[in-house]
ModelCIF file with pLDDT and N, C-alpha, C, O atoms, coordinates in Angstrom:
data_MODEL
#
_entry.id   MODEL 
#
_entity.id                         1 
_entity.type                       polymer 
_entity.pdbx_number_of_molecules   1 
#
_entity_poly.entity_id                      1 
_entity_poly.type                           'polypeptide(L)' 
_entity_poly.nstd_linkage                   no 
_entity_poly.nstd_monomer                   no 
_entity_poly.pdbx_seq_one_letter_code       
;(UNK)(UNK)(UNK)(UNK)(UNK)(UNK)(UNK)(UNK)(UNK)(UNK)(UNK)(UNK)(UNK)(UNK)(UNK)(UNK)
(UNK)(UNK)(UNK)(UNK)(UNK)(UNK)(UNK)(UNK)(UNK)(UNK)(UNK)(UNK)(UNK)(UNK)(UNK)(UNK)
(UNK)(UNK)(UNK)(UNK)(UNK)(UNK)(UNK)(UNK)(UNK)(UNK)(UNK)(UNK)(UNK)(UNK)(UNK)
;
_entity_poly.pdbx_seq_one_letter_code_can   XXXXXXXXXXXXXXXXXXXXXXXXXXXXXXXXXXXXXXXXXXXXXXX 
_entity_poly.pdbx_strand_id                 A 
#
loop_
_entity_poly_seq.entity_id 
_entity_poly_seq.num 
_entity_poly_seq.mon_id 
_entity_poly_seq.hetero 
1 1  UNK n 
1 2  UNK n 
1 3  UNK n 
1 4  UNK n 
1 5  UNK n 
1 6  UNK n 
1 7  UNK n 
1 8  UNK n 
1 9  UNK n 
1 10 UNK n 
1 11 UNK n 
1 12 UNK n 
1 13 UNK n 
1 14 UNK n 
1 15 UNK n 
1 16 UNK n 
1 17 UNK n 
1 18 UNK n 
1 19 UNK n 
1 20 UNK n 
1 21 UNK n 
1 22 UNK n 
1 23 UNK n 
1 24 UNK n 
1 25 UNK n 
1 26 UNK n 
1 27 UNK n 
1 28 UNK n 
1 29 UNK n 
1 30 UNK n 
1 31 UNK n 
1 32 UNK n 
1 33 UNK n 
1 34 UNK n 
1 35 UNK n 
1 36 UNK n 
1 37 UNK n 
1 38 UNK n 
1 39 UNK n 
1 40 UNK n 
1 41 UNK n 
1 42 UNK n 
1 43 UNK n 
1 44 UNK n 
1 45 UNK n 
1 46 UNK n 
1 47 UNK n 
#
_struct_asym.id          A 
_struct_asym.entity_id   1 
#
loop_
_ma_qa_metric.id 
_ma_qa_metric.mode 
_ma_qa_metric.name 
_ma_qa_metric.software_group_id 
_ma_qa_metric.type 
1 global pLDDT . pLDDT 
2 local  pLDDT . pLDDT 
#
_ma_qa_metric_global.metric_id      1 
_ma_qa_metric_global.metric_value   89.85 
_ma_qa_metric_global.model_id       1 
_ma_qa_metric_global.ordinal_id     1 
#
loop_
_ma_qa_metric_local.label_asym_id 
_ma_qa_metric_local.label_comp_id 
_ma_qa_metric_local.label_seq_id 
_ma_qa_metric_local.metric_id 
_ma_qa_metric_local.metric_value 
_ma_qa_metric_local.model_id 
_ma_qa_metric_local.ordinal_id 
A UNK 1  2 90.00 1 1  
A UNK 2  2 93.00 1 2  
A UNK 3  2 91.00 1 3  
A UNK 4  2 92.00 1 4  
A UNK 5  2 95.00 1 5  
A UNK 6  2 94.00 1 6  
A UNK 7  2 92.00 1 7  
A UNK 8  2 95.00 1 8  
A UNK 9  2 95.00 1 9  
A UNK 10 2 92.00 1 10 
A UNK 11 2 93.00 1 11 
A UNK 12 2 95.00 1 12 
A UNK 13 2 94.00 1 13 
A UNK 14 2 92.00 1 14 
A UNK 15 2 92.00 1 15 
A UNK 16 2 94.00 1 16 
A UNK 17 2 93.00 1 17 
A UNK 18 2 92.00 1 18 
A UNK 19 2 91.00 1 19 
A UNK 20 2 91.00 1 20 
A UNK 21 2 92.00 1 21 
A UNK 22 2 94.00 1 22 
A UNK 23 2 95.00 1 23 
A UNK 24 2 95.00 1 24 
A UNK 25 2 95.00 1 25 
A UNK 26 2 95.00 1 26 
A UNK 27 2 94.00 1 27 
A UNK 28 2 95.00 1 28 
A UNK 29 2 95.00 1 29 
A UNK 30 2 94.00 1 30 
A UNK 31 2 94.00 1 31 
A UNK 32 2 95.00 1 32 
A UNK 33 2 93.00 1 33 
A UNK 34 2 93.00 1 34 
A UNK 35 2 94.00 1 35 
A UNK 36 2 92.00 1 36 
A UNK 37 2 90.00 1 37 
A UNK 38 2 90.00 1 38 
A UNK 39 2 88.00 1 39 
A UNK 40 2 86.00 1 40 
A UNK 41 2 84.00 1 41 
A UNK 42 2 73.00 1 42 
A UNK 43 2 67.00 1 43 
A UNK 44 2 68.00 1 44 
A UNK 45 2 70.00 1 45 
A UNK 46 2 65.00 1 46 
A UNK 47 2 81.00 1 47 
#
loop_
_atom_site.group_PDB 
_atom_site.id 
_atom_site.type_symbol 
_atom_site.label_atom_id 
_atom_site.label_alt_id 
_atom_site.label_comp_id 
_atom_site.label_asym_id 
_atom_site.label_entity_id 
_atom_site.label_seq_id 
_atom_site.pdbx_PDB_ins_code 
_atom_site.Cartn_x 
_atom_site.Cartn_y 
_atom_site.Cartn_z 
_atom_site.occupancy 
_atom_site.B_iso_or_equiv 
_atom_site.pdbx_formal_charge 
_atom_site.auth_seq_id 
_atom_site.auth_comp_id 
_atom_site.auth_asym_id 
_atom_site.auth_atom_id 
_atom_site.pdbx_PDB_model_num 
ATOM 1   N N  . UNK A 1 1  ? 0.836   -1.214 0.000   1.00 90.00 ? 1  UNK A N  1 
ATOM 2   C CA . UNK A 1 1  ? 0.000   0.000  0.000   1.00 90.00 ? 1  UNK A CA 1 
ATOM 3   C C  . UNK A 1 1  ? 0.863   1.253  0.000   1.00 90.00 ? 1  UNK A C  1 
ATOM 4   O O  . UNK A 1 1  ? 0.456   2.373  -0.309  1.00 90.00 ? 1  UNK A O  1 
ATOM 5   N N  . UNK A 1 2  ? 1.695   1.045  0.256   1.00 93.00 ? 2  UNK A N  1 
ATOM 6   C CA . UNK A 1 2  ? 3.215   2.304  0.554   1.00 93.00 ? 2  UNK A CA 1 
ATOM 7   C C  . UNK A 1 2  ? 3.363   2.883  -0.585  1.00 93.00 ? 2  UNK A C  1 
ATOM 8   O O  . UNK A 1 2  ? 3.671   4.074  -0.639  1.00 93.00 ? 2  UNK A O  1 
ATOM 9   N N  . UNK A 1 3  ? 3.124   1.968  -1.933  1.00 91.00 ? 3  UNK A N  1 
ATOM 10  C CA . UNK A 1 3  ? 3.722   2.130  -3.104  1.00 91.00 ? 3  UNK A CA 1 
ATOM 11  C C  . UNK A 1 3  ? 2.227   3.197  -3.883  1.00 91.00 ? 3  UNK A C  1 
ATOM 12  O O  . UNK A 1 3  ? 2.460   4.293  -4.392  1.00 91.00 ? 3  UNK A O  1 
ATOM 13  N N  . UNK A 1 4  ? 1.367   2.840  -3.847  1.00 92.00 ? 4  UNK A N  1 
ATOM 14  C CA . UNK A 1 4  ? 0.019   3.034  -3.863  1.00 92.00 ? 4  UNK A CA 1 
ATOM 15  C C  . UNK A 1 4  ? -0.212  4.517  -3.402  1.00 92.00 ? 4  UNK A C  1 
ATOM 16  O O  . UNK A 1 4  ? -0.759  5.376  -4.094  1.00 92.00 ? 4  UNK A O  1 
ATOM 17  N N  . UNK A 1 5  ? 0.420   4.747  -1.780  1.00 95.00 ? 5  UNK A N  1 
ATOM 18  C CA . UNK A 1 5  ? 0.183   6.224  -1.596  1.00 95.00 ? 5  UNK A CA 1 
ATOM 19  C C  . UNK A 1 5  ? 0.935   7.108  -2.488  1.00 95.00 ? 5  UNK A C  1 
ATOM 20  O O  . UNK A 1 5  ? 0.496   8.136  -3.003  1.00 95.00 ? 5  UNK A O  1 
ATOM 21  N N  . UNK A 1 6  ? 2.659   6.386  -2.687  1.00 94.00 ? 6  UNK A N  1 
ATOM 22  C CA . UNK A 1 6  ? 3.229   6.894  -3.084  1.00 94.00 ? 6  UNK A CA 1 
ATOM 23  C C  . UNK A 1 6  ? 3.114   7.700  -4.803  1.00 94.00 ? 6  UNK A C  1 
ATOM 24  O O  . UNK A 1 6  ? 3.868   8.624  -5.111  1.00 94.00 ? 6  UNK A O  1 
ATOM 25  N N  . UNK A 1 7  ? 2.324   7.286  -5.514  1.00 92.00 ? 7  UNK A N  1 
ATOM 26  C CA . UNK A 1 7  ? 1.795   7.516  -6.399  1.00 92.00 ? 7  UNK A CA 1 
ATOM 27  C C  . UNK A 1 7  ? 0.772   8.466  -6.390  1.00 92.00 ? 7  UNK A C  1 
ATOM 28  O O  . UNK A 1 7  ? 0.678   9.567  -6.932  1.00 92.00 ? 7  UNK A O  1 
ATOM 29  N N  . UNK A 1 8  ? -0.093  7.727  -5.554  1.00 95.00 ? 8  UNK A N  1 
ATOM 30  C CA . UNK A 1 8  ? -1.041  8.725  -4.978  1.00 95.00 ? 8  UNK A CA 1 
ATOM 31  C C  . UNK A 1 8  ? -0.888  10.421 -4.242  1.00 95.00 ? 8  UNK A C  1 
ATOM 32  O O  . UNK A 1 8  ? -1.658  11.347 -3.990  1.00 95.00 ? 8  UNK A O  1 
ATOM 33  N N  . UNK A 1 9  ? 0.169   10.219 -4.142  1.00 95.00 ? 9  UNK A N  1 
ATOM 34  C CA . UNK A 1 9  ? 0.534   11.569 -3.245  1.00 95.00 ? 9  UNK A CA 1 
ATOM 35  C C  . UNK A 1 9  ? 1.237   12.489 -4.802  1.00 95.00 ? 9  UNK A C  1 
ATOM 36  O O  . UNK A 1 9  ? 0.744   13.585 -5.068  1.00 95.00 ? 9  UNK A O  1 
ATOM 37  N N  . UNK A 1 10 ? 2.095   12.054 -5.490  1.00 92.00 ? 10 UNK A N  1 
ATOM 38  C CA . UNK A 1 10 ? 2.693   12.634 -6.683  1.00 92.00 ? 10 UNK A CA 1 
ATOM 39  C C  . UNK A 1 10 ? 1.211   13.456 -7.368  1.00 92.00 ? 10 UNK A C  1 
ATOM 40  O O  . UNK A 1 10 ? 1.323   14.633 -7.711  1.00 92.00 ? 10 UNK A O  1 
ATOM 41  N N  . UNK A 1 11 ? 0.238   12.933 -7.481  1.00 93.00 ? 11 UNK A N  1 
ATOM 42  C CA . UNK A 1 11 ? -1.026  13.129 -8.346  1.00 93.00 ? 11 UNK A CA 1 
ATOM 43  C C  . UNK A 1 11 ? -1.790  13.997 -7.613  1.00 93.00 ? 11 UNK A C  1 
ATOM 44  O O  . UNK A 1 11 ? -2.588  14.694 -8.239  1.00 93.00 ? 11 UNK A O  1 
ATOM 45  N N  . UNK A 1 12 ? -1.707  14.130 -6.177  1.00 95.00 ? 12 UNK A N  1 
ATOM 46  C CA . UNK A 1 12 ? -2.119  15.297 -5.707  1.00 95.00 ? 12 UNK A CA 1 
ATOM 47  C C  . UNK A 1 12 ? -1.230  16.639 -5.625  1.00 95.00 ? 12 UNK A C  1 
ATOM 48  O O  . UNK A 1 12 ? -1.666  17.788 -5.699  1.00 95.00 ? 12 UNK A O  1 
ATOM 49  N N  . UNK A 1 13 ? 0.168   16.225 -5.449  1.00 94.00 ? 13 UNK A N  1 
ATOM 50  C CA . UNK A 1 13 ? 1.372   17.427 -5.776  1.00 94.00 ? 13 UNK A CA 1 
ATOM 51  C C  . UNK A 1 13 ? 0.540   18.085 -7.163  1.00 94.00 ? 13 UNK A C  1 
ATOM 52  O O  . UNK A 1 13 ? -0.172  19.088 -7.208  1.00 94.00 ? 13 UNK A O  1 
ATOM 53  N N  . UNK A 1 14 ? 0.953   17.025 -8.375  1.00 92.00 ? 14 UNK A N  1 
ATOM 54  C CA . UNK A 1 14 ? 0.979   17.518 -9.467  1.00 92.00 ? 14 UNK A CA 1 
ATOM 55  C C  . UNK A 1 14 ? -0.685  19.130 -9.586  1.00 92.00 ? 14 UNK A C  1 
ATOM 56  O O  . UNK A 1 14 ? -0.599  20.313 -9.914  1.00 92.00 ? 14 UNK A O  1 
ATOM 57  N N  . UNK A 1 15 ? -1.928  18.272 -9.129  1.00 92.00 ? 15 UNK A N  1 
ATOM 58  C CA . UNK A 1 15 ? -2.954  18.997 -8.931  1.00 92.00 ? 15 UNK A CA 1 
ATOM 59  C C  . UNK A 1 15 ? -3.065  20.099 -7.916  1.00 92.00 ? 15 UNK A C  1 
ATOM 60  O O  . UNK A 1 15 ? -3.975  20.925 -7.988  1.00 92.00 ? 15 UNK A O  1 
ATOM 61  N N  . UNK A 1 16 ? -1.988  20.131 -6.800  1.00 94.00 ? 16 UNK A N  1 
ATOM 62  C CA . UNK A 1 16 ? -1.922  21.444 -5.932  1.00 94.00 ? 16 UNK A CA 1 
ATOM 63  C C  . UNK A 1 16 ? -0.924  22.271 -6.233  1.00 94.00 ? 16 UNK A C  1 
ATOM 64  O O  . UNK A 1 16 ? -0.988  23.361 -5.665  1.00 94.00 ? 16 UNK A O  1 
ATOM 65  N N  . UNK A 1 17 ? 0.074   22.081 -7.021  1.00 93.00 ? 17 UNK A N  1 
ATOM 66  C CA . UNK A 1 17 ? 0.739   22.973 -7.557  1.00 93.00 ? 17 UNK A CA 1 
ATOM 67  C C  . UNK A 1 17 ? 0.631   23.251 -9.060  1.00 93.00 ? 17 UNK A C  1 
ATOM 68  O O  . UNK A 1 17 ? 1.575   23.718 -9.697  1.00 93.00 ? 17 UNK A O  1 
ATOM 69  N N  . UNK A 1 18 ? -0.799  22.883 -9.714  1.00 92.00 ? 18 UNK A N  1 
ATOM 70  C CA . UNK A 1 18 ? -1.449  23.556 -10.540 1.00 92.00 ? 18 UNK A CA 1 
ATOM 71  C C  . UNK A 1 18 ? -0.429  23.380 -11.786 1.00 92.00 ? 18 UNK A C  1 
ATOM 72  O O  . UNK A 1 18 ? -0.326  24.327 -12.565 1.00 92.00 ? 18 UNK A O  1 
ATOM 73  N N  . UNK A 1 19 ? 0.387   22.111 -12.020 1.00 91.00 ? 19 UNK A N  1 
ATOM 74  C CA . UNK A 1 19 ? 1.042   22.189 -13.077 1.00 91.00 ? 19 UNK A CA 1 
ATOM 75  C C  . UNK A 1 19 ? 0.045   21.302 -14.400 1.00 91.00 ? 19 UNK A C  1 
ATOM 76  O O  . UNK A 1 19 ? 0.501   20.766 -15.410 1.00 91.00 ? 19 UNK A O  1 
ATOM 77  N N  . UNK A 1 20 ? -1.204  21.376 -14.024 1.00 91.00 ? 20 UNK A N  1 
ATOM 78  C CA . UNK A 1 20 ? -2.210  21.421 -15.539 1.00 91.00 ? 20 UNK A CA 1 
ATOM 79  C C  . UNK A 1 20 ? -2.512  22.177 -15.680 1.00 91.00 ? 20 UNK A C  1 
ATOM 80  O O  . UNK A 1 20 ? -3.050  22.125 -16.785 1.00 91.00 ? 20 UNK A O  1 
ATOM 81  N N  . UNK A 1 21 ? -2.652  23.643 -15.065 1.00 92.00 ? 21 UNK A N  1 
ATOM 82  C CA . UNK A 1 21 ? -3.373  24.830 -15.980 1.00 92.00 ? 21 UNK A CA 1 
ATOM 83  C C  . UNK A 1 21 ? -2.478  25.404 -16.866 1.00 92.00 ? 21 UNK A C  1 
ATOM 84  O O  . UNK A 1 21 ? -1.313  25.564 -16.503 1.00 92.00 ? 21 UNK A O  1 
ATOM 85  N N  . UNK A 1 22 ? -2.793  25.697 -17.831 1.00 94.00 ? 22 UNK A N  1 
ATOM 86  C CA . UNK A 1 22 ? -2.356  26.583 -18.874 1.00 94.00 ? 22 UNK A CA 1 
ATOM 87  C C  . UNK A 1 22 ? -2.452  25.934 -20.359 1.00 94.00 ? 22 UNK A C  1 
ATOM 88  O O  . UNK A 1 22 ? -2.703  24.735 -20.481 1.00 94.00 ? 22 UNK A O  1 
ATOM 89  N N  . UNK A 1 23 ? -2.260  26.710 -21.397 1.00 95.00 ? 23 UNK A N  1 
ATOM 90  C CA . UNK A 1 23 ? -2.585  26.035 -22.668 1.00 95.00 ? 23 UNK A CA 1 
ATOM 91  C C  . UNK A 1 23 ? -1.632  25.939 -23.685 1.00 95.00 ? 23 UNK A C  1 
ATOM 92  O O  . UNK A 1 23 ? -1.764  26.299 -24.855 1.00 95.00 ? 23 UNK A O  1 
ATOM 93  N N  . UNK A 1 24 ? -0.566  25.375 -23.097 1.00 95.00 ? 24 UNK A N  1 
ATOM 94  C CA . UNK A 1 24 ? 0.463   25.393 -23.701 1.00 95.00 ? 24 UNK A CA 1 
ATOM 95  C C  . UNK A 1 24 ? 0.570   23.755 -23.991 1.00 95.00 ? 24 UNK A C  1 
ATOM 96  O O  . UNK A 1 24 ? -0.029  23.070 -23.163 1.00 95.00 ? 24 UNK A O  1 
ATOM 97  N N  . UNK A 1 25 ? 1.195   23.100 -24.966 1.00 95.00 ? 25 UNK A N  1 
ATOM 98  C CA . UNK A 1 25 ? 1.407   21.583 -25.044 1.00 95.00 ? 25 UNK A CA 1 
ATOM 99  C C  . UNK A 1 25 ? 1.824   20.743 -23.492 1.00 95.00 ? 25 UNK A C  1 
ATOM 100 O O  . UNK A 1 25 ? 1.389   19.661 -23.099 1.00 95.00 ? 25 UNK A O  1 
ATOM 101 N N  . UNK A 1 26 ? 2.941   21.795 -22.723 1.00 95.00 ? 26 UNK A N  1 
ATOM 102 C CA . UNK A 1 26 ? 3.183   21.109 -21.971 1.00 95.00 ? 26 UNK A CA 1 
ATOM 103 C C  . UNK A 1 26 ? 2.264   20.701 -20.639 1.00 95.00 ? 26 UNK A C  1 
ATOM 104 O O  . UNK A 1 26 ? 2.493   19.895 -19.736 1.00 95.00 ? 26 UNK A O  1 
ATOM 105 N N  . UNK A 1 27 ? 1.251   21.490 -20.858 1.00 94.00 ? 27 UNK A N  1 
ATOM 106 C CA . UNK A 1 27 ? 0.359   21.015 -19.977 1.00 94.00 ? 27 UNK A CA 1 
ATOM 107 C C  . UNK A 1 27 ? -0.967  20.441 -20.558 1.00 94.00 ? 27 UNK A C  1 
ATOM 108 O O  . UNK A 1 27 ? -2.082  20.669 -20.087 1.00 94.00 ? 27 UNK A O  1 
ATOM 109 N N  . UNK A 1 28 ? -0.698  19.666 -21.645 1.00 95.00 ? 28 UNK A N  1 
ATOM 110 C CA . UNK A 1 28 ? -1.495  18.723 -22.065 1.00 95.00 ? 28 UNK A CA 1 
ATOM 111 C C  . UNK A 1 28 ? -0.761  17.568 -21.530 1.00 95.00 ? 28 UNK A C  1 
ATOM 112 O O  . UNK A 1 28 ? -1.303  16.550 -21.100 1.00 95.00 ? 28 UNK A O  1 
ATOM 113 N N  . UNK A 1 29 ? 0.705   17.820 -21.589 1.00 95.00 ? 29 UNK A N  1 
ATOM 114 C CA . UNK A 1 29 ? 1.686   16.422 -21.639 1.00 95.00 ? 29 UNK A CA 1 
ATOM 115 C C  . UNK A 1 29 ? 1.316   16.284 -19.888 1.00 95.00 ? 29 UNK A C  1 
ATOM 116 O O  . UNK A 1 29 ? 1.334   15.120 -19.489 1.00 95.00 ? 29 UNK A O  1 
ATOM 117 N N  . UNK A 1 30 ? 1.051   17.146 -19.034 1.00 94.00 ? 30 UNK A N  1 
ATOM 118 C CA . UNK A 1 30 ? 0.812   17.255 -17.090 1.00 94.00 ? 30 UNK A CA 1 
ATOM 119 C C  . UNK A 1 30 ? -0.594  15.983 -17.123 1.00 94.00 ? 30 UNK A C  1 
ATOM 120 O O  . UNK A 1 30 ? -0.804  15.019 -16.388 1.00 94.00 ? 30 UNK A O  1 
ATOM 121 N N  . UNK A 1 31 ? -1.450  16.591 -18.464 1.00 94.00 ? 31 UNK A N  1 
ATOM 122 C CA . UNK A 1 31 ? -2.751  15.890 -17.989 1.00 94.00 ? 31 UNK A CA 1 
ATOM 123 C C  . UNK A 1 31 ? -2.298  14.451 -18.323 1.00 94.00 ? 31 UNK A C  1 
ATOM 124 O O  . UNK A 1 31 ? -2.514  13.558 -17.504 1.00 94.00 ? 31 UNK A O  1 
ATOM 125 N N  . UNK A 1 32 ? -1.675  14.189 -19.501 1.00 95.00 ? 32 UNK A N  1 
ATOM 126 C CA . UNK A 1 32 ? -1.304  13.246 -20.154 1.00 95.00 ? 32 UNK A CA 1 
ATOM 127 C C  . UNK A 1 32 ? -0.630  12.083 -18.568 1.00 95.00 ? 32 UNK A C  1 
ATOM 128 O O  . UNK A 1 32 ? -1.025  10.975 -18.206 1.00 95.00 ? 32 UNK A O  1 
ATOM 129 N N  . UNK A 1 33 ? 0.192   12.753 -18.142 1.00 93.00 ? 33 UNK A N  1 
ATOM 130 C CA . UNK A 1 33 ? 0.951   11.948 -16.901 1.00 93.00 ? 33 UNK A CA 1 
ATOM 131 C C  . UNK A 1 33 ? -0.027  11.815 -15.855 1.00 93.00 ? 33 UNK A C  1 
ATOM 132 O O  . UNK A 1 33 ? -0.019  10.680 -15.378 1.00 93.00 ? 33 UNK A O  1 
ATOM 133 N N  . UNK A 1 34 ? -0.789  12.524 -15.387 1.00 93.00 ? 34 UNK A N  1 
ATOM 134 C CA . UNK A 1 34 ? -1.540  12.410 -14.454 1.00 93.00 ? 34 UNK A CA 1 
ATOM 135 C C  . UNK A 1 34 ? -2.531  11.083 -15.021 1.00 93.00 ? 34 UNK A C  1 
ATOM 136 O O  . UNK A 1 34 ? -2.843  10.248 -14.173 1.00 93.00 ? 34 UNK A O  1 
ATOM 137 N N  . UNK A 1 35 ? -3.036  10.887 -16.485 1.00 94.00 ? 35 UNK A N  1 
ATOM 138 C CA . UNK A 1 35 ? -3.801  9.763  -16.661 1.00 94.00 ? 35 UNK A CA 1 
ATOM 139 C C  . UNK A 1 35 ? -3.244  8.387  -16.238 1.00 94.00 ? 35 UNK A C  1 
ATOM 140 O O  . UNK A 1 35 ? -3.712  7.484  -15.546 1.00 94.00 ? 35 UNK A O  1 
ATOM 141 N N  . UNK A 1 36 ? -1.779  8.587  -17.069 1.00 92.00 ? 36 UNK A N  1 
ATOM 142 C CA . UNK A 1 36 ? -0.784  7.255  -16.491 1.00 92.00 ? 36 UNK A CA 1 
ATOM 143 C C  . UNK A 1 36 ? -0.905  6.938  -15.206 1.00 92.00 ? 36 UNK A C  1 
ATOM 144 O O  . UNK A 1 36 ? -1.222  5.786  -14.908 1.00 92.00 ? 36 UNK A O  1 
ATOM 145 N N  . UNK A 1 37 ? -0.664  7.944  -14.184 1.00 90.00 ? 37 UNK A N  1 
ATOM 146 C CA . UNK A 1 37 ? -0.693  7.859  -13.172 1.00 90.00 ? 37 UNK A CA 1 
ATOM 147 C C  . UNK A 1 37 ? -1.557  7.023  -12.440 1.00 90.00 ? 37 UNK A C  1 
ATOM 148 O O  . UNK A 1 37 ? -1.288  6.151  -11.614 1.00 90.00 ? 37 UNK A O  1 
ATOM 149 N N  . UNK A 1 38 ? -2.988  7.554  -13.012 1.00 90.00 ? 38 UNK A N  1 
ATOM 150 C CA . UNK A 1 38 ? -4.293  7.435  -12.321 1.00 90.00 ? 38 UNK A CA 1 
ATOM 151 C C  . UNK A 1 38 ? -4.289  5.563  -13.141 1.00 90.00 ? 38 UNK A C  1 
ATOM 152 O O  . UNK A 1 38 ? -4.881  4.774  -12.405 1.00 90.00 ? 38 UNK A O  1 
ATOM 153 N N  . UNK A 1 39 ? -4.034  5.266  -13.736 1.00 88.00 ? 39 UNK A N  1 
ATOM 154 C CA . UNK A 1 39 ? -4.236  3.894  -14.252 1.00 88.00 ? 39 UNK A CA 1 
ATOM 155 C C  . UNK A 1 39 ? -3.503  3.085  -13.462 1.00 88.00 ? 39 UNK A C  1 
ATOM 156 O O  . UNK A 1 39 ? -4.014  2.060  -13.013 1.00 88.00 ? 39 UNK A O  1 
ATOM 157 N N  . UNK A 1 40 ? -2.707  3.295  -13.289 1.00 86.00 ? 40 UNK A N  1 
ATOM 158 C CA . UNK A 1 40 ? -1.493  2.510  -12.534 1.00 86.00 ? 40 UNK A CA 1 
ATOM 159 C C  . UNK A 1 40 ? -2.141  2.172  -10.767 1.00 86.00 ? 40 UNK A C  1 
ATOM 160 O O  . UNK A 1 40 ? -2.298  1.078  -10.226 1.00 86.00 ? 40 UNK A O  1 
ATOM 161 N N  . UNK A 1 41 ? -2.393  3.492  -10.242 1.00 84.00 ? 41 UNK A N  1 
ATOM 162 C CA . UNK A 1 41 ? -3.031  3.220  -8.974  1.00 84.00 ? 41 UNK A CA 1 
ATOM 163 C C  . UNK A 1 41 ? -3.912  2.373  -8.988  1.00 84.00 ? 41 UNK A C  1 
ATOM 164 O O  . UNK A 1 41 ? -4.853  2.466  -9.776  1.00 84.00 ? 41 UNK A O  1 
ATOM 165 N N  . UNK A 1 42 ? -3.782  1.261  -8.027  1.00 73.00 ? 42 UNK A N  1 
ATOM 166 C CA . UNK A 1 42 ? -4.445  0.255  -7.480  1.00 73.00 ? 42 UNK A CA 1 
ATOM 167 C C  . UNK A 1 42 ? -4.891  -0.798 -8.882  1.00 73.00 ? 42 UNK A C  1 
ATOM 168 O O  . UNK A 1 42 ? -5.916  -1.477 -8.941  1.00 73.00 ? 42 UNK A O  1 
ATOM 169 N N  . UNK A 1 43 ? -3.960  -0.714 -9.801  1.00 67.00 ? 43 UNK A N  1 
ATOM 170 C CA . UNK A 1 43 ? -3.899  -1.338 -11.167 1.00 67.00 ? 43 UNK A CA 1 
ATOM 171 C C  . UNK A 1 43 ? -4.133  -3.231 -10.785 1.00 67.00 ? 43 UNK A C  1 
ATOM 172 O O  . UNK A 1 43 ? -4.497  -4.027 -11.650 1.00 67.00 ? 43 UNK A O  1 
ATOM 173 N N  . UNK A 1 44 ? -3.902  -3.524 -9.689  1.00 68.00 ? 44 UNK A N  1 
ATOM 174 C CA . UNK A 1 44 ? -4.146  -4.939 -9.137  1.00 68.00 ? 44 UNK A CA 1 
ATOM 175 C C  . UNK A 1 44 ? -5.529  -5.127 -9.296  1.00 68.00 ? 44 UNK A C  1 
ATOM 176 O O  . UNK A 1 44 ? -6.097  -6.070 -9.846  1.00 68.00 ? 44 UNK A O  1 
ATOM 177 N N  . UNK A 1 45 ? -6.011  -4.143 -8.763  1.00 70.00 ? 45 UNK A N  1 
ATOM 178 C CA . UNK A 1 45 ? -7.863  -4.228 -8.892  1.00 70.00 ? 45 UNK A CA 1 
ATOM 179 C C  . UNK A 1 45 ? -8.316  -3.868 -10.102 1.00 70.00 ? 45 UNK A C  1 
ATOM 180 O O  . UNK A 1 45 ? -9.050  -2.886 -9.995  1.00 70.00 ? 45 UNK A O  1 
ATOM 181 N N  . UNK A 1 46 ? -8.190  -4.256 -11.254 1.00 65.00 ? 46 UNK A N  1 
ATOM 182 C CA . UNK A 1 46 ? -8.224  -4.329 -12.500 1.00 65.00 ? 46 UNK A CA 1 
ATOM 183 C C  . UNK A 1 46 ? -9.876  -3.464 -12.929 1.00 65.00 ? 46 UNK A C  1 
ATOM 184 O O  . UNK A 1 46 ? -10.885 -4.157 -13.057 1.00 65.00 ? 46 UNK A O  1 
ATOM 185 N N  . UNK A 1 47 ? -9.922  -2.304 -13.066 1.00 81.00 ? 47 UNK A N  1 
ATOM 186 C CA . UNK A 1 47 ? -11.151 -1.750 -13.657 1.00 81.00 ? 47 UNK A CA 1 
ATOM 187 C C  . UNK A 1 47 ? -11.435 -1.505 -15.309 1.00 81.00 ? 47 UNK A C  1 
ATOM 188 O O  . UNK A 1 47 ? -12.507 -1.033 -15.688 1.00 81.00 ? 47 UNK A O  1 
#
């Protein structure tokens, strides 16, 4: 579960220091990582 927060905690950084707003490519590429992200968490429990 360590590994799990640990992921989990990156994906709330990424969303409190607001590195998806703006409309530049590179913050398509923020949303882009944050999806990876979000797939991976708790990826054992297969949705």
């Amino acid at each position: 579960k360590s590994y799990e927060f640990e992921r989990w905690a990156g994906l709330v950084d990424i969303f409190y220091n607001k590195q998806h707003v703006g409309k530049s490519l590179e913050q398509r590429d923020v949303f882009l990582k944050f999806l990876s992200l979000t797939k991976e968490l708790n990826a054992k429990r297969a949705n």
